[in-house]
PDB file of N, CA and C in Angstrom:
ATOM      1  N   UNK A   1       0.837  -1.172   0.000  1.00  0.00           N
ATOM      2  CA  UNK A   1       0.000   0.000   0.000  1.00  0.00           C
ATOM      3  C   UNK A   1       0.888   1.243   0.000  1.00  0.00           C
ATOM      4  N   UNK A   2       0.666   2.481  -0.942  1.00  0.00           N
ATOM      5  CA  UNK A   2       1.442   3.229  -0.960  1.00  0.00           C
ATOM      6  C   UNK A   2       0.232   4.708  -0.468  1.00  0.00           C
ATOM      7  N   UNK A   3       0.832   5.492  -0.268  1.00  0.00           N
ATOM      8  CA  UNK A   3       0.346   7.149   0.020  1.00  0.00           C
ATOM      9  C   UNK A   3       0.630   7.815  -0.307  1.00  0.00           C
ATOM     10  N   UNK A   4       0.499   9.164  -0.594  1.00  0.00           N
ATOM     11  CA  UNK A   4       1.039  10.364  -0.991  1.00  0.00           C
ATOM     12  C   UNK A   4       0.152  11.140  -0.653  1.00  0.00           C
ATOM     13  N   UNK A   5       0.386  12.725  -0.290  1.00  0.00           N
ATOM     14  CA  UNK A   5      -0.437  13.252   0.120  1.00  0.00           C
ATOM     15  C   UNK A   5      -0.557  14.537  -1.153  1.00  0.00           C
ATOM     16  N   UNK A   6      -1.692  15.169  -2.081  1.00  0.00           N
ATOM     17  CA  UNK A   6      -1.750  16.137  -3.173  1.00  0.00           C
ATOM     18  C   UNK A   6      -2.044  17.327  -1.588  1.00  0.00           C
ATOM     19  N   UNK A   7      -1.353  18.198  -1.776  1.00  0.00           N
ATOM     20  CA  UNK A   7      -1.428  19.088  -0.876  1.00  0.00           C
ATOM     21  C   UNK A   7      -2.555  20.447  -1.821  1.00  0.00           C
ATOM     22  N   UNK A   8      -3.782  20.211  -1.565  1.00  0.00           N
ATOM     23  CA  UNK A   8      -4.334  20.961  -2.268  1.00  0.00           C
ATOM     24  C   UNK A   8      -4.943  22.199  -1.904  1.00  0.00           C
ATOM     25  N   UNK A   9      -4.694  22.900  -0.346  1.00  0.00           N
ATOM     26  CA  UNK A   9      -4.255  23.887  -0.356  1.00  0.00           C
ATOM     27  C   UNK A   9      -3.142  25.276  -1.403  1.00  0.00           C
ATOM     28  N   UNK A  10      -2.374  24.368  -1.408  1.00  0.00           N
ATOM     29  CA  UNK A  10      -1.977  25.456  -2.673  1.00  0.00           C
ATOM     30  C   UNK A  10      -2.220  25.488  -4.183  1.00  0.00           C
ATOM     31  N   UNK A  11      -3.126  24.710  -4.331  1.00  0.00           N
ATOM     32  CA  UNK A  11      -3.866  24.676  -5.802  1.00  0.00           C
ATOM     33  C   UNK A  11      -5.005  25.823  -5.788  1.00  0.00           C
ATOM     34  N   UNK A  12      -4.706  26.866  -6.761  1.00  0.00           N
ATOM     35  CA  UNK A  12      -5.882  27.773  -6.837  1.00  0.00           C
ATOM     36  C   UNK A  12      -6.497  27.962  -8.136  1.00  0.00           C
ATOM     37  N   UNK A  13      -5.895  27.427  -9.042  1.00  0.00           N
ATOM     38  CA  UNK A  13      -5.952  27.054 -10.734  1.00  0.00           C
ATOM     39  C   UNK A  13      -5.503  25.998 -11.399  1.00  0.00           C
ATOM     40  N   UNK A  14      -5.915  25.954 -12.125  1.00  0.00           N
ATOM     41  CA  UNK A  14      -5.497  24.955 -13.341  1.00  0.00           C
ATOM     42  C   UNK A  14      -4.260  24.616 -13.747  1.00  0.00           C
ATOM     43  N   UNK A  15      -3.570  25.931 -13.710  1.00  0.00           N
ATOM     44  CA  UNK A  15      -1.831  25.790 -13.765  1.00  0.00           C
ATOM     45  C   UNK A  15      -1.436  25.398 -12.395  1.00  0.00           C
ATOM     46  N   UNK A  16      -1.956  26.037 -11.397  1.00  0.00           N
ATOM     47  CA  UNK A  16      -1.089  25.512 -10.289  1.00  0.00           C
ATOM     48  C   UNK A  16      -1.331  23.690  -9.873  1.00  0.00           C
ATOM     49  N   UNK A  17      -2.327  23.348 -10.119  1.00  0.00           N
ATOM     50  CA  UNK A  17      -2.782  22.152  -9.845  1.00  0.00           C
ATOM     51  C   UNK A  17      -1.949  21.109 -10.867  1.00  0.00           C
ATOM     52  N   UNK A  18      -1.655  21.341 -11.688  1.00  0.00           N
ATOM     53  CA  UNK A  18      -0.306  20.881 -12.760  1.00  0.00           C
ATOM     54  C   UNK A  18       0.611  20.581 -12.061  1.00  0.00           C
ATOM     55  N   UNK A  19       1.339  21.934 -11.599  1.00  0.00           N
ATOM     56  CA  UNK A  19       2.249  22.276 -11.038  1.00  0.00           C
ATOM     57  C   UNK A  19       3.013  21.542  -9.480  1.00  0.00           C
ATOM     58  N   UNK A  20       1.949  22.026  -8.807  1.00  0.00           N
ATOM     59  CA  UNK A  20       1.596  21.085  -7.417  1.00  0.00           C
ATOM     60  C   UNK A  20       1.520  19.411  -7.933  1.00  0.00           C
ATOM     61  N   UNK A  21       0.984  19.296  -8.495  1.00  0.00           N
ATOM     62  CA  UNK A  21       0.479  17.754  -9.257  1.00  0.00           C
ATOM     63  C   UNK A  21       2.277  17.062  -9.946  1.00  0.00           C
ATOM     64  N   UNK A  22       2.714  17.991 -10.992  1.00  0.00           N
ATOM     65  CA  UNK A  22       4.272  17.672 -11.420  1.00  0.00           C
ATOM     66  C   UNK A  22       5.313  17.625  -9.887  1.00  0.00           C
ATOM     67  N   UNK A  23       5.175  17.758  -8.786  1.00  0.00           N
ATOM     68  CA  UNK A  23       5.882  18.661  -7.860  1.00  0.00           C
ATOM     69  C   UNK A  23       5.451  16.867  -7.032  1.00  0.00           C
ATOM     70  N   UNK A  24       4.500  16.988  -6.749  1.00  0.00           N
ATOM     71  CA  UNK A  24       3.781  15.791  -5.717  1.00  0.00           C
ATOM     72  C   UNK A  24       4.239  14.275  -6.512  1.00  0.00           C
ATOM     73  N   UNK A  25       3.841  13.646  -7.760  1.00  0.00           N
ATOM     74  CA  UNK A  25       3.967  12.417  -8.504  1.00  0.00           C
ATOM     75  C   UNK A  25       5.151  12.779  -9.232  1.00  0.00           C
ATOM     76  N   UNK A  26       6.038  13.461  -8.991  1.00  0.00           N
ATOM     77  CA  UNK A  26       7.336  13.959  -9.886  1.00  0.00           C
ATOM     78  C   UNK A  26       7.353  12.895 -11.120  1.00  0.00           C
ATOM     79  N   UNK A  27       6.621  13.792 -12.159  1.00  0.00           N
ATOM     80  CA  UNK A  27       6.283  14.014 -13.230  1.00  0.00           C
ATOM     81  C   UNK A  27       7.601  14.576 -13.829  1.00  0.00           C
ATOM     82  N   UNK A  28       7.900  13.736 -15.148  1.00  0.00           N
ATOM     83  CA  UNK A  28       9.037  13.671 -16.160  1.00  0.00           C
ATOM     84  C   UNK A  28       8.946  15.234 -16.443  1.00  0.00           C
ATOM     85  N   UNK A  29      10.217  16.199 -16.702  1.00  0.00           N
ATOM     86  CA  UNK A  29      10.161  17.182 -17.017  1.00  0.00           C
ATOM     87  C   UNK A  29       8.946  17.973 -18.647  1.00  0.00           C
ATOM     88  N   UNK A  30       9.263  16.335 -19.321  1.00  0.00           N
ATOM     89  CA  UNK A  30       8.214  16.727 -20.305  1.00  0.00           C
ATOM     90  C   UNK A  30       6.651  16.579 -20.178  1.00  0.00           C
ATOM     91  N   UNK A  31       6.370  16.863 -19.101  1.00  0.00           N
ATOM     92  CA  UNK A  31       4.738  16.609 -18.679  1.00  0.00           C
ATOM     93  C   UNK A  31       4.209  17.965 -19.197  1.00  0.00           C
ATOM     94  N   UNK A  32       3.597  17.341 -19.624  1.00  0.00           N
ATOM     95  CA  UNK A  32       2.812  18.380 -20.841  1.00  0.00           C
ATOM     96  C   UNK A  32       1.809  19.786 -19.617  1.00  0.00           C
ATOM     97  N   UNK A  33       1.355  19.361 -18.290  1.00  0.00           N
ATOM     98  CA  UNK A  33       0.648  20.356 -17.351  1.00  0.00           C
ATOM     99  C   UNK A  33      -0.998  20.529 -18.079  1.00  0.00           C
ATOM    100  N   UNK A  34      -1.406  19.532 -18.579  1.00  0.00           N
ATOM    101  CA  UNK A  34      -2.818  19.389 -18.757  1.00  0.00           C
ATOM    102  C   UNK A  34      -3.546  17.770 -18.116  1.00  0.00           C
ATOM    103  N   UNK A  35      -4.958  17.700 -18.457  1.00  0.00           N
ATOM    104  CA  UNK A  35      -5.230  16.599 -17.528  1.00  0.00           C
ATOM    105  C   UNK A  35      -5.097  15.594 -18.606  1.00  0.00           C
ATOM    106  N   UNK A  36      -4.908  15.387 -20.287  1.00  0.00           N
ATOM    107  CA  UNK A  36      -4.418  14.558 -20.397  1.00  0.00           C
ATOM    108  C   UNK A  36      -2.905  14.194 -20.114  1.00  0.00           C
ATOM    109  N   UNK A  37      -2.310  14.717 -20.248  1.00  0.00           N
ATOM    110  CA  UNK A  37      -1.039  14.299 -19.255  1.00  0.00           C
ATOM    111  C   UNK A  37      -1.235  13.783 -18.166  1.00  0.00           C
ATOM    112  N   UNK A  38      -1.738  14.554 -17.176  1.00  0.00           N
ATOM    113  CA  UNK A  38      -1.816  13.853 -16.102  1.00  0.00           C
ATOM    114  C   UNK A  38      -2.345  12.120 -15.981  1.00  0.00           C
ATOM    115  N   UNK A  39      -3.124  12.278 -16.727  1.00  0.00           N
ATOM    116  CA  UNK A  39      -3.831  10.657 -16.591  1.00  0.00           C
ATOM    117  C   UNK A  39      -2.470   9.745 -17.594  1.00  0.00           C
ATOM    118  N   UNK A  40      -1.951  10.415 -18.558  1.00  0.00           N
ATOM    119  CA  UNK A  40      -0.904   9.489 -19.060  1.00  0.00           C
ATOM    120  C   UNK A  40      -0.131   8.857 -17.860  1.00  0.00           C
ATOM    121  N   UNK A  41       1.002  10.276 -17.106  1.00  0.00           N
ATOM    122  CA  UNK A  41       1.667   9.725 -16.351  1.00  0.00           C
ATOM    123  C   UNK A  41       1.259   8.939 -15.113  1.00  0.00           C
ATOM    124  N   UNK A  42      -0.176   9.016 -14.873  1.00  0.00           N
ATOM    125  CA  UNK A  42      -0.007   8.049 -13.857  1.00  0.00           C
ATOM    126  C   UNK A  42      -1.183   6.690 -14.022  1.00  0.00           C
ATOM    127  N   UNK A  43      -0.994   6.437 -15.245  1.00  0.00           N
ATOM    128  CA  UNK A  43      -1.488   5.849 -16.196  1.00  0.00           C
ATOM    129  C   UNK A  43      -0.331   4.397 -16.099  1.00  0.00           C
ATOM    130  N   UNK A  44       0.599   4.452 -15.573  1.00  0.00           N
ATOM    131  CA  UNK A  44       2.044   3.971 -15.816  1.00  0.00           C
ATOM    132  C   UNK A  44       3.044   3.332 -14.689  1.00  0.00           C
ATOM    133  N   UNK A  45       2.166   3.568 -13.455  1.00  0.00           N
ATOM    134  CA  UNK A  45       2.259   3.867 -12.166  1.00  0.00           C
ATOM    135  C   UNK A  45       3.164   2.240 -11.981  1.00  0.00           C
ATOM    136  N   UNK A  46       2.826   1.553 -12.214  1.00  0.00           N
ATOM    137  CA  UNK A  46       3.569  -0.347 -12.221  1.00  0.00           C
ATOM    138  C   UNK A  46       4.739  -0.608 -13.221  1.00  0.00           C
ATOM    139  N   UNK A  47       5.123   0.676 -14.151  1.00  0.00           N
ATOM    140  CA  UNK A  47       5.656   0.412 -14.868  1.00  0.00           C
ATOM    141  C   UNK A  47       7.592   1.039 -15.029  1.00  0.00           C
ATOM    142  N   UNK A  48       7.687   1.418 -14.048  1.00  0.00           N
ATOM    143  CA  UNK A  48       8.951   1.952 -13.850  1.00  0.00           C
ATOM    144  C   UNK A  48       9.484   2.706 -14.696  1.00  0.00           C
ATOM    145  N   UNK A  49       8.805   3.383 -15.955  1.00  0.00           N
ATOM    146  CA  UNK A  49       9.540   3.733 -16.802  1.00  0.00           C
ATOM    147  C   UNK A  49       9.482   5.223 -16.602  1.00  0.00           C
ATOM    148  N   UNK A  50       9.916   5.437 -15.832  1.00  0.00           N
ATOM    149  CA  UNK A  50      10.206   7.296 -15.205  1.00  0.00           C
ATOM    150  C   UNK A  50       8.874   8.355 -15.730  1.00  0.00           C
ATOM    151  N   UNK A  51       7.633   7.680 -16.000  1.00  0.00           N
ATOM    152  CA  UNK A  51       6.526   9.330 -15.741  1.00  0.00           C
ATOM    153  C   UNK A  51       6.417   9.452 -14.527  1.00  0.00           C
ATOM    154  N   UNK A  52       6.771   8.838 -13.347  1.00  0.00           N
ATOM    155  CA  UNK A  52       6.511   9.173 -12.045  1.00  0.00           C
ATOM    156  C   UNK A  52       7.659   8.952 -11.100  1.00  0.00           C
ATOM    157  N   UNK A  53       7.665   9.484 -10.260  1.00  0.00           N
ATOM    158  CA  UNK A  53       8.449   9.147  -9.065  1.00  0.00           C
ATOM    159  C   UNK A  53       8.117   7.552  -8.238  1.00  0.00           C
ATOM    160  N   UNK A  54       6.710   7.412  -8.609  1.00  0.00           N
ATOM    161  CA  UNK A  54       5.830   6.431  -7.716  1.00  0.00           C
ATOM    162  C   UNK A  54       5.829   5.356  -8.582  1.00  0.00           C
ATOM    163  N   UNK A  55       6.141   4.092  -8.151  1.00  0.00           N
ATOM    164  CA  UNK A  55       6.600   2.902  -8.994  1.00  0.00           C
ATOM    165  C   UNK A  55       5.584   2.305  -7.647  1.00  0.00           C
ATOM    166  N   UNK A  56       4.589   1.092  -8.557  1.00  0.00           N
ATOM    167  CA  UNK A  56       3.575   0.336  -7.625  1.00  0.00           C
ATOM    168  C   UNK A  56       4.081  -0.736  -7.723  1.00  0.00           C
ATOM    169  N   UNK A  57       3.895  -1.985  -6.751  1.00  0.00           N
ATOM    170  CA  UNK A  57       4.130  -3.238  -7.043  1.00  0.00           C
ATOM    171  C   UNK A  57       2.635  -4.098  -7.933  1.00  0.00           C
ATOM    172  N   UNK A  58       2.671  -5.093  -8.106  1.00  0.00           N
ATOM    173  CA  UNK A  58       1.458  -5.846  -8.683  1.00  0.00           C
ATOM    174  C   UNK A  58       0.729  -5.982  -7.682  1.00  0.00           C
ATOM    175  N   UNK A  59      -0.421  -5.534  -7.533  1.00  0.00           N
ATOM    176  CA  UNK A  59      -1.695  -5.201  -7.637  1.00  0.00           C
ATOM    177  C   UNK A  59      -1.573  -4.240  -6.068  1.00  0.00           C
ATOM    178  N   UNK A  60      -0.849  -3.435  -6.468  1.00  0.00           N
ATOM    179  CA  UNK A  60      -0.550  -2.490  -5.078  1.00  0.00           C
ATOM    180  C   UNK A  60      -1.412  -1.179  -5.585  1.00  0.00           C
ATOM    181  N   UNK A  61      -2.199  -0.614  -4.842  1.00  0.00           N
ATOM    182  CA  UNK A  61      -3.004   1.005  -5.135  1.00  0.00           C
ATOM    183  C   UNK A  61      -2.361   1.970  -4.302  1.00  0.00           C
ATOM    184  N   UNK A  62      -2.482   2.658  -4.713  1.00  0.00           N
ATOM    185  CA  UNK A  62      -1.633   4.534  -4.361  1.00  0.00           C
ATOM    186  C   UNK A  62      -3.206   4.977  -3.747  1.00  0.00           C
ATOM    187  N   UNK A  63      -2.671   5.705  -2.488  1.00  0.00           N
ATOM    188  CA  UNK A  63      -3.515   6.296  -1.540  1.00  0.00           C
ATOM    189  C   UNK A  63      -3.679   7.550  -1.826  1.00  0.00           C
ATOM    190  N   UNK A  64      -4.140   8.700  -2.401  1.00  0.00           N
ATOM    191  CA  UNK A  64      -3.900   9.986  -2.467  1.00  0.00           C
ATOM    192  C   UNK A  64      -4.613  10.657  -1.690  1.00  0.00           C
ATOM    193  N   UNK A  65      -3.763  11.195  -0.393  1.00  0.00           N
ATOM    194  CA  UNK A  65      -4.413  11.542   0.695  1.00  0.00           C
ATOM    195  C   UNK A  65      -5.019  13.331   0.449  1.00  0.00           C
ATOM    196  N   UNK A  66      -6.172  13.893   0.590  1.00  0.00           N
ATOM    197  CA  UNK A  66      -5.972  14.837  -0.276  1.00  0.00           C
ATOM    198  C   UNK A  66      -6.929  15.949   1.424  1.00  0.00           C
ATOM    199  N   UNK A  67      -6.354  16.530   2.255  1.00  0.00           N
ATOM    200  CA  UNK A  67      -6.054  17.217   3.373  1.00  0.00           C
ATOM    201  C   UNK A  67      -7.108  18.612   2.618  1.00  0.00           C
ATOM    202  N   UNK A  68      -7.785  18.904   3.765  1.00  0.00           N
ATOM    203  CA  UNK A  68      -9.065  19.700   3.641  1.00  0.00           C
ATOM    204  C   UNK A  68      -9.620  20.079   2.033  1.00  0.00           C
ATOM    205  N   UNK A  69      -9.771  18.941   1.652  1.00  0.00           N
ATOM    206  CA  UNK A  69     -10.900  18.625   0.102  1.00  0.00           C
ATOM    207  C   UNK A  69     -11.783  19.354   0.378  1.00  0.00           C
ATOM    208  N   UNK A  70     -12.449  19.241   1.283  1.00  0.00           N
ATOM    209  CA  UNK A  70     -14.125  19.579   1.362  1.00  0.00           C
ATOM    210  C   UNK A  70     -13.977  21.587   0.664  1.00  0.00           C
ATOM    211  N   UNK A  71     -12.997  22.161   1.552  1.00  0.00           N
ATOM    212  CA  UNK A  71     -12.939  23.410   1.657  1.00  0.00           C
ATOM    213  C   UNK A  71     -12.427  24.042   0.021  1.00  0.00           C
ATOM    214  N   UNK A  72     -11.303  22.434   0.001  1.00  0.00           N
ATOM    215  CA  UNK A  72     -10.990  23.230  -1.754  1.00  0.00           C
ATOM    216  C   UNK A  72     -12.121  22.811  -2.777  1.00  0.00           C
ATOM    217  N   UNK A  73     -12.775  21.866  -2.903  1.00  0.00           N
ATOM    218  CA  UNK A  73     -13.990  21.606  -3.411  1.00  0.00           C
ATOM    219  C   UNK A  73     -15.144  22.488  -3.625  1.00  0.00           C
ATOM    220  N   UNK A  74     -15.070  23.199  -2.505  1.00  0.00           N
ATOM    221  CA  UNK A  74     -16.105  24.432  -2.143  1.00  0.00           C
ATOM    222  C   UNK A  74     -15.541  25.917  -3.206  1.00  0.00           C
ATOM    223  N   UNK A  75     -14.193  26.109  -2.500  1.00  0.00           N
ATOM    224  CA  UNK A  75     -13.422  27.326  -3.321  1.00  0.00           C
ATOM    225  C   UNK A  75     -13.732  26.958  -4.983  1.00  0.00           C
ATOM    226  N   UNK A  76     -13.212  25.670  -5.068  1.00  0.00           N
ATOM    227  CA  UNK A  76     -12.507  25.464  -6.697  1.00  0.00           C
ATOM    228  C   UNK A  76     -13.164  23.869  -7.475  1.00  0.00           C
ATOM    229  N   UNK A  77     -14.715  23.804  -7.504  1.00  0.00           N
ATOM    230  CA  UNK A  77     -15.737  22.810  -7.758  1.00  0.00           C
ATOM    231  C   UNK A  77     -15.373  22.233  -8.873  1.00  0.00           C
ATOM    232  N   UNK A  78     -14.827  23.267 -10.031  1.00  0.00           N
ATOM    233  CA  UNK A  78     -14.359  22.499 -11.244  1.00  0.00           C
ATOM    234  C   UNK A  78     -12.795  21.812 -11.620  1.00  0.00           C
ATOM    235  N   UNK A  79     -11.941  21.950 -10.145  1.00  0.00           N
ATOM    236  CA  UNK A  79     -10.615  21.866 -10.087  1.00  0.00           C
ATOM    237  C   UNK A  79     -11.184  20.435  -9.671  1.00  0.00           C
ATOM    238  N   UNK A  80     -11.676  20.097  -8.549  1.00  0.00           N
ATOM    239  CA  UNK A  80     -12.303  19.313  -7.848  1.00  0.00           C
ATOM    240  C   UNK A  80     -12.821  18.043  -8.545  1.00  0.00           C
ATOM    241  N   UNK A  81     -13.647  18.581  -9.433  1.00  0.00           N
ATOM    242  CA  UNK A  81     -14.718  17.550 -10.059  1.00  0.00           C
ATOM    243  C   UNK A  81     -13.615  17.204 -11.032  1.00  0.00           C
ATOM    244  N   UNK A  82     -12.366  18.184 -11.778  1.00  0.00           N
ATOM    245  CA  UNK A  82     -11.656  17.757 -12.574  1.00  0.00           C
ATOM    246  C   UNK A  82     -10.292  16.323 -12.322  1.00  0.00           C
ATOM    247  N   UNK A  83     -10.267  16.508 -10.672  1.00  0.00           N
ATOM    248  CA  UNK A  83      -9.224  15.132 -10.329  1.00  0.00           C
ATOM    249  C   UNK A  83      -9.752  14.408  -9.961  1.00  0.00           C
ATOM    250  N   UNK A  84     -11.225  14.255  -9.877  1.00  0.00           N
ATOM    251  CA  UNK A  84     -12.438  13.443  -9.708  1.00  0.00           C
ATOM    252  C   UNK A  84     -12.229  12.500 -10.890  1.00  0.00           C
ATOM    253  N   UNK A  85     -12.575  13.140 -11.864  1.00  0.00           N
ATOM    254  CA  UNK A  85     -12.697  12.888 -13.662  1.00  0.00           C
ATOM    255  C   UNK A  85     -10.678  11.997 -13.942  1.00  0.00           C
ATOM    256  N   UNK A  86      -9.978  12.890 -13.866  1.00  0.00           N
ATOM    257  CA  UNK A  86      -9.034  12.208 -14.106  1.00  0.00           C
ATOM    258  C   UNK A  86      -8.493  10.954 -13.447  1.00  0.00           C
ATOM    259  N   UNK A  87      -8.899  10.705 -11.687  1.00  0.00           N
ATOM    260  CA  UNK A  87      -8.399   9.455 -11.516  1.00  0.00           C
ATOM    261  C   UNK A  87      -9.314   8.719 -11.877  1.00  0.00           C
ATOM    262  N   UNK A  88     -10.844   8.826 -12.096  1.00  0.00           N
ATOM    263  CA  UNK A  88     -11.824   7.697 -12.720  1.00  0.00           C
ATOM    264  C   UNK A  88     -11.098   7.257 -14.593  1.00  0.00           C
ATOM    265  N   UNK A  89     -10.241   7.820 -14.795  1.00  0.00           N
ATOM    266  CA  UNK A  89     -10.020   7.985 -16.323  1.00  0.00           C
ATOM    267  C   UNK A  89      -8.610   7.024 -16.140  1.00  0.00           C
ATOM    268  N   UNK A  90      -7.708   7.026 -14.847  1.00  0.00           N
ATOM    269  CA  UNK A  90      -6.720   6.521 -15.174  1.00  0.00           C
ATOM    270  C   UNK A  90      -7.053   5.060 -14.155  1.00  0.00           C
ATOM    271  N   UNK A  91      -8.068   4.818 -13.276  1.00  0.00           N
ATOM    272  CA  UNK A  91      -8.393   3.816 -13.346  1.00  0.00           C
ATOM    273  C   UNK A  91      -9.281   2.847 -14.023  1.00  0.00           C
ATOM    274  N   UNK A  92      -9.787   3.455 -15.044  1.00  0.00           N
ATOM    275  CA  UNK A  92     -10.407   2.921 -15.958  1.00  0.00           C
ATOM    276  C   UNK A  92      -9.421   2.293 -17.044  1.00  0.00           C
ATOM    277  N   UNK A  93      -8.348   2.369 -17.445  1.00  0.00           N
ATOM    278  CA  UNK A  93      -7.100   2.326 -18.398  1.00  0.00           C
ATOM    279  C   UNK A  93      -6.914   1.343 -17.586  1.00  0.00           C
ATOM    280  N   UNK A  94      -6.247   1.317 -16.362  1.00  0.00           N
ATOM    281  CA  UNK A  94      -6.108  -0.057 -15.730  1.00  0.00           C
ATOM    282  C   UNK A  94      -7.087  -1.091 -15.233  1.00  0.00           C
ATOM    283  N   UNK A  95      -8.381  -1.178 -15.822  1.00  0.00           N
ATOM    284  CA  UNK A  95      -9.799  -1.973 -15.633  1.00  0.00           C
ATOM    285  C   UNK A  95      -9.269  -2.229 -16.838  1.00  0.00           C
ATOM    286  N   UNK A  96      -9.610  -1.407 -18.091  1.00  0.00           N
ATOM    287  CA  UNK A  96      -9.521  -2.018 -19.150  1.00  0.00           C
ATOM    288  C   UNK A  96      -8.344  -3.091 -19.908  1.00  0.00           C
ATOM    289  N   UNK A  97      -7.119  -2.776 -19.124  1.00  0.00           N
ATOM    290  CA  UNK A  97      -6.188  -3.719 -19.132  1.00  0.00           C
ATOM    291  C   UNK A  97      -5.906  -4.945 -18.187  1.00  0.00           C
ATOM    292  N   UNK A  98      -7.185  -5.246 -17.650  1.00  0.00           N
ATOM    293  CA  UNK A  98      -7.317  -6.184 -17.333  1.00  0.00           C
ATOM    294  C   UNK A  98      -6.172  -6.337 -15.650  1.00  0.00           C
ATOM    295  N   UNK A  99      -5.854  -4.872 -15.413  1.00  0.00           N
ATOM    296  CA  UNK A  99      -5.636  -4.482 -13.682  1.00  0.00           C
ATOM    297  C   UNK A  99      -6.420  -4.515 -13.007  1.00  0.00           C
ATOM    298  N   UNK A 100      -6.369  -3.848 -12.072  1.00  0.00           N
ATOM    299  CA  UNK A 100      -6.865  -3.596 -10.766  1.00  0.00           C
ATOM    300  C   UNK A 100      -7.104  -1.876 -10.726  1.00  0.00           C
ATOM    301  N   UNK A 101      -8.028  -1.282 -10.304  1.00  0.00           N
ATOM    302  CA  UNK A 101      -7.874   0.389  -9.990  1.00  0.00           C
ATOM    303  C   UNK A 101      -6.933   0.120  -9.454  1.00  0.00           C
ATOM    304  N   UNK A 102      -5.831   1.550  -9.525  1.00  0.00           N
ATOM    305  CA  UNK A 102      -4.477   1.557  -8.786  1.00  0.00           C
ATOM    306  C   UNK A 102      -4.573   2.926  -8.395  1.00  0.00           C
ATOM    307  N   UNK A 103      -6.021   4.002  -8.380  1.00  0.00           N
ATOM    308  CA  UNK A 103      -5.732   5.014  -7.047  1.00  0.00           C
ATOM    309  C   UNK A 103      -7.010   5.042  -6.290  1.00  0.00           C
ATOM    310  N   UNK A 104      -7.143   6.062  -5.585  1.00  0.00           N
ATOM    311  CA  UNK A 104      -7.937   5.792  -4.431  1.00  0.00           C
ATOM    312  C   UNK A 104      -7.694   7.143  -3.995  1.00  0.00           C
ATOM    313  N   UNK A 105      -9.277   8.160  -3.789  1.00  0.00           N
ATOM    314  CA  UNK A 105      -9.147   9.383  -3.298  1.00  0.00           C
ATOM    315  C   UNK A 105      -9.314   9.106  -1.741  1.00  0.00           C
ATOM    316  N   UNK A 106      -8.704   9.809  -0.778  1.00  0.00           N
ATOM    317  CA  UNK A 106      -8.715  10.239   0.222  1.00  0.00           C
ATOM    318  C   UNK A 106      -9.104  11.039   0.995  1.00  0.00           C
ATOM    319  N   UNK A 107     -10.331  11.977   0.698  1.00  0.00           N
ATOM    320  CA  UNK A 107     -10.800  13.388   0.816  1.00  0.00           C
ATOM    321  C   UNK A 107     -10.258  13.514   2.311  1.00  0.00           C
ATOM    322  N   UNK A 108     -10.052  14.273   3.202  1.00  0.00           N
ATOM    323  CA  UNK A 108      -9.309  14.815   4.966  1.00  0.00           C
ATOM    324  C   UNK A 108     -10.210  16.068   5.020  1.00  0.00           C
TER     325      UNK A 108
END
């Protein structure tokens, strides 16, 4: 079982949530800072091949602990609903390949 915590306090946009996001899953310098990127690189998460810092074992899920959600949810609904959308998108890639979901929101 792995964790990480998206510190989403300092996400107030779209760029910063990239940013924070490249910073947190250390994301290959060429990460493009949109949400298809995002779902690429952690799209990859079992696969060691450097989009992430976070290398999973077989059939291990990443915890993303995500520390007063409710409040950034409230501020920033479409930031919100948008990493909603992207981890349903990158566990769906690993359903469809015949994985396991490999994240798991944490709202705090």
């Amino acid at each position: 079982m792995a964790n990480i915590t998206l510190p989403v306090a300092k996400i107030s946009d779209w760029p910063s949530f990239h940013a924070v996001s490249a910073d947190t899953f250390g994301f290959p310098d060429f990460y493009g800072h949109n949400n298809n990127a995002w779902i690429d690189c952690l799209s990859y998460l079992a696969d060691d091949d450097g989009m992430s810092s976070i290398v999973l074992a077989d059939s291990e899920v990443l915890f993303l602990n995500l520390p007063g959600f409710d409040a950034f949810q409230h501020r920033y609904p479409d930031i919100a609903a948008g990493l909603v959308e992207c981890v349903d998108a990158v566990n769906d890639r690993y359903v469809a390949g015949g994985d396991i979901p490999r994240l798991v929101l944490i709202p705090q």
